[in-house]
N, C-alpha and C. Protein backbone atom coordinates (compact mmCIF):
# COMPACT_ATOMS: atom_id res chain seq x y z
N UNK A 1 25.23 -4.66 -13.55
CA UNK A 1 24.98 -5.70 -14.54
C UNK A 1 25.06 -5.06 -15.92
N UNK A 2 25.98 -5.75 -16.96
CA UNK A 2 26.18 -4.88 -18.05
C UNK A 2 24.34 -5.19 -18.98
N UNK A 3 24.37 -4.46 -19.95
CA UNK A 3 23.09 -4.29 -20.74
C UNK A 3 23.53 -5.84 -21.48
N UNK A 4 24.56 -6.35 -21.96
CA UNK A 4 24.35 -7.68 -22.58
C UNK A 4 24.16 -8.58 -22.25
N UNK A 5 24.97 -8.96 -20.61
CA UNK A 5 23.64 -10.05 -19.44
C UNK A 5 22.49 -10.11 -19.29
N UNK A 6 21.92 -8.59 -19.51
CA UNK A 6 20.59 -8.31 -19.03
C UNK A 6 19.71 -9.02 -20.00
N UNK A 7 20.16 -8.41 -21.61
CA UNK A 7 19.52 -8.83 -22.63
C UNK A 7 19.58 -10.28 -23.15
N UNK A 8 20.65 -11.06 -22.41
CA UNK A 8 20.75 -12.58 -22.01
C UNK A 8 20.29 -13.39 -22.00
N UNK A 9 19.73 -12.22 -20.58
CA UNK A 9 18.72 -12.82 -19.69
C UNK A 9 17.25 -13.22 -19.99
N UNK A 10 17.23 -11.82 -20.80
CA UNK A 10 15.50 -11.56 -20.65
C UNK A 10 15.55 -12.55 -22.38
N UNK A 11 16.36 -12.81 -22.68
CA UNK A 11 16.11 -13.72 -23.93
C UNK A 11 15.65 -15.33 -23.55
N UNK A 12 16.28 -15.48 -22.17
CA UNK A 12 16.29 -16.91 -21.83
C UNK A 12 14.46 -17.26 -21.18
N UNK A 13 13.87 -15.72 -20.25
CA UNK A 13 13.39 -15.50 -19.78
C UNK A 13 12.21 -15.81 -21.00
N UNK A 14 12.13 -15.22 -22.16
CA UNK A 14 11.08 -15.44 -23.43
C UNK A 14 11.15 -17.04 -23.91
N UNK A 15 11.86 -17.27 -24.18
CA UNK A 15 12.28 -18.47 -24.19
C UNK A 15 11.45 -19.57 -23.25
N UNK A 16 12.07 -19.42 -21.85
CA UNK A 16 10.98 -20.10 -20.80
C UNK A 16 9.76 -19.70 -21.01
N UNK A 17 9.34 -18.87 -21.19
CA UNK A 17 7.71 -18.37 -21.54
C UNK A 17 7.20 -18.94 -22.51
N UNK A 18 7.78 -19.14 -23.40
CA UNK A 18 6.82 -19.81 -24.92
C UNK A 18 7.18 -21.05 -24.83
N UNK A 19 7.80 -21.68 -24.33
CA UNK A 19 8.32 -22.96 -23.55
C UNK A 19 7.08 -23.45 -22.62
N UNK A 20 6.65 -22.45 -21.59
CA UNK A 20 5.74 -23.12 -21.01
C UNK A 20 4.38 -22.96 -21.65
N UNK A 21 4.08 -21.98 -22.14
CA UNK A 21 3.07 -22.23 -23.28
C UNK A 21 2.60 -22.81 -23.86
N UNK A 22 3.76 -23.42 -24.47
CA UNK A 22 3.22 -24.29 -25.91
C UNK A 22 2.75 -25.87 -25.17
N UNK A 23 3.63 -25.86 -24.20
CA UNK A 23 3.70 -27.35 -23.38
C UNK A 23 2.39 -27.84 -22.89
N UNK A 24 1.85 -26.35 -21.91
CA UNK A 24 0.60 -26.38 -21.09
C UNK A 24 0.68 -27.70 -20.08
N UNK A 25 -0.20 -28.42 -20.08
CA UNK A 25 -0.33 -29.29 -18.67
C UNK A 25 0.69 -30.46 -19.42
N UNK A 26 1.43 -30.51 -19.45
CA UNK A 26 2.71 -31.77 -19.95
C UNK A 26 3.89 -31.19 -19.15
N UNK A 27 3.90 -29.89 -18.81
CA UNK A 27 5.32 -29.19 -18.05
C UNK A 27 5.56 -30.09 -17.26
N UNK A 28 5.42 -30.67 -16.43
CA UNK A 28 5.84 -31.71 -15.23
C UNK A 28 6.95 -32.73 -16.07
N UNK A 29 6.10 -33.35 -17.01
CA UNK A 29 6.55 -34.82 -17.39
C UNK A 29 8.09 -34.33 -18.33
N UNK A 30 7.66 -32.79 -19.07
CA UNK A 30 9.39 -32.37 -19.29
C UNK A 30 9.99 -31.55 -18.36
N UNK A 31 9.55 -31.33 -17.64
CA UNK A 31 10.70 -31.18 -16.53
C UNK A 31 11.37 -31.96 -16.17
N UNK A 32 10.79 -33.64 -15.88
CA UNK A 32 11.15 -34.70 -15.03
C UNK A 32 11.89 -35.40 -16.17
N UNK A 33 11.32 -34.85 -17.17
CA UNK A 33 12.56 -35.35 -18.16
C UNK A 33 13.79 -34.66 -18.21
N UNK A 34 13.78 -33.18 -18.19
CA UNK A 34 14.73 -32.67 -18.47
C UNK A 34 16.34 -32.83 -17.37
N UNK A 35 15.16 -33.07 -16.04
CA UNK A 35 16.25 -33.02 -15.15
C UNK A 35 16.96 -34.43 -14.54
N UNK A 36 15.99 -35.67 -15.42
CA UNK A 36 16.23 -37.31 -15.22
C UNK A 36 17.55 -37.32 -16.11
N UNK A 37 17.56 -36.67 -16.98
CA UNK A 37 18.58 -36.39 -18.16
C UNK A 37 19.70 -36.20 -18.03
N UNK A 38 19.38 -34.83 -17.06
CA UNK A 38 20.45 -34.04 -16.32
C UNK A 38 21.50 -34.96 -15.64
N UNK A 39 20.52 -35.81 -14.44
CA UNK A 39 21.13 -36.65 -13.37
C UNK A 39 21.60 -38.08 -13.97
N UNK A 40 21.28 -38.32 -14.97
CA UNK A 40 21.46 -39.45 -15.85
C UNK A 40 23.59 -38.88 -16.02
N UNK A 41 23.86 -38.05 -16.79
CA UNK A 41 25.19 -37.56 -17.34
C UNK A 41 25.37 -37.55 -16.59
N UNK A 42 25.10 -36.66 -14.86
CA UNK A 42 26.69 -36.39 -13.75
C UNK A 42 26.16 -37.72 -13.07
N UNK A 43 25.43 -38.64 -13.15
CA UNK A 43 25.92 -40.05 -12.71
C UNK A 43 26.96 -40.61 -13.25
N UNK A 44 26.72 -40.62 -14.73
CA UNK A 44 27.64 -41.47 -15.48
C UNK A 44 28.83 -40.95 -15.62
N UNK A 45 29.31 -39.63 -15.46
CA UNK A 45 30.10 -38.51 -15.55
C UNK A 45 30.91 -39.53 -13.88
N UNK A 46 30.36 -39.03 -12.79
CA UNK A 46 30.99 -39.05 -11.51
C UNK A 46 31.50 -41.10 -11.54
N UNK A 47 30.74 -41.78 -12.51
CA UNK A 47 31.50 -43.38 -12.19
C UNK A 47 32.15 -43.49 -13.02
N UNK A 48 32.71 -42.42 -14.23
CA UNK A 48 33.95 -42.92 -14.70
C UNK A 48 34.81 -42.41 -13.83
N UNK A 49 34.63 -41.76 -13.54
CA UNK A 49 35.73 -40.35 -12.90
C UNK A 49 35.99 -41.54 -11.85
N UNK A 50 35.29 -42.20 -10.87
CA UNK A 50 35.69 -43.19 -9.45
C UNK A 50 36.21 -44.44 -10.58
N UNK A 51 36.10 -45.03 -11.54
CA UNK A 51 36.63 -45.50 -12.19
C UNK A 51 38.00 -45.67 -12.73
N UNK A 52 38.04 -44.35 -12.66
CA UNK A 52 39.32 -43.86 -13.27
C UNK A 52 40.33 -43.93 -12.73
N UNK A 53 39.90 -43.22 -11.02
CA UNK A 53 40.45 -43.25 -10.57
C UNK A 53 40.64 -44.65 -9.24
N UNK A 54 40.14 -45.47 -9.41
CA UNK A 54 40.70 -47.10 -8.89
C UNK A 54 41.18 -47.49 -9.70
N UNK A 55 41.06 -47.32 -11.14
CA UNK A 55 42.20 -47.88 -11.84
C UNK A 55 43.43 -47.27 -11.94
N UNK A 56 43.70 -45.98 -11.70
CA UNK A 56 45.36 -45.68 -11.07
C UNK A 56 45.23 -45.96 -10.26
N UNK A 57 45.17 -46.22 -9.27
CA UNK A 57 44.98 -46.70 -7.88
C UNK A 57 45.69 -47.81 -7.90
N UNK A 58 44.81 -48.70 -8.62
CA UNK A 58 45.17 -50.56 -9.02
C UNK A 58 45.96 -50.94 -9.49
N UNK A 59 46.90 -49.68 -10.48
CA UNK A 59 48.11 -50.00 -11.20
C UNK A 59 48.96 -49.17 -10.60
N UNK A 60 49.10 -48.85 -10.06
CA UNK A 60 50.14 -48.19 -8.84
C UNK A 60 50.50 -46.78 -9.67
N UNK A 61 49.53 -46.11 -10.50
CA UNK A 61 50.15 -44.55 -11.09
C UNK A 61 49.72 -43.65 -9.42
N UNK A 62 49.15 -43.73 -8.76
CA UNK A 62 48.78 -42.69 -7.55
C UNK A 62 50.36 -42.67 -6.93
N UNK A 63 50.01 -41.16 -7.27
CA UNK A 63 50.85 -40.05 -7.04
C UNK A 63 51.34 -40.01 -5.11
């Protein structure tokens, strides 16, 4: 592992630490945010994409 991953790392690692700190007993409710968030985009991400693709489909571009 080179020394600039490492130091990356351990930046992301401080980061999460004063992150959960400052939060204290609320960590749950941003987590469940962070990752409702998350699943919110590759929902909306994955129904254009099936979107997209029934509409070449529907207009006869499929290959």
């Amino acid at each position: 592992m080179s020394i600039i991953r490492l130091a990356g790392l351990a930046v992301v690692l401080v980061i999460a630490l004063l992150f959960a700190v400052f939060v204290g007993d609320q960590g749950p409710w941003y987590f469940a945010w962070v990752v409702g968030t998350v699943m919110i985009i590759l929902i909306a991400g994955a129904g254009a994409i099936l979107l997209d693709a029934q509409d070449e489909h529907a207009t006869g571009k499929d290959n």
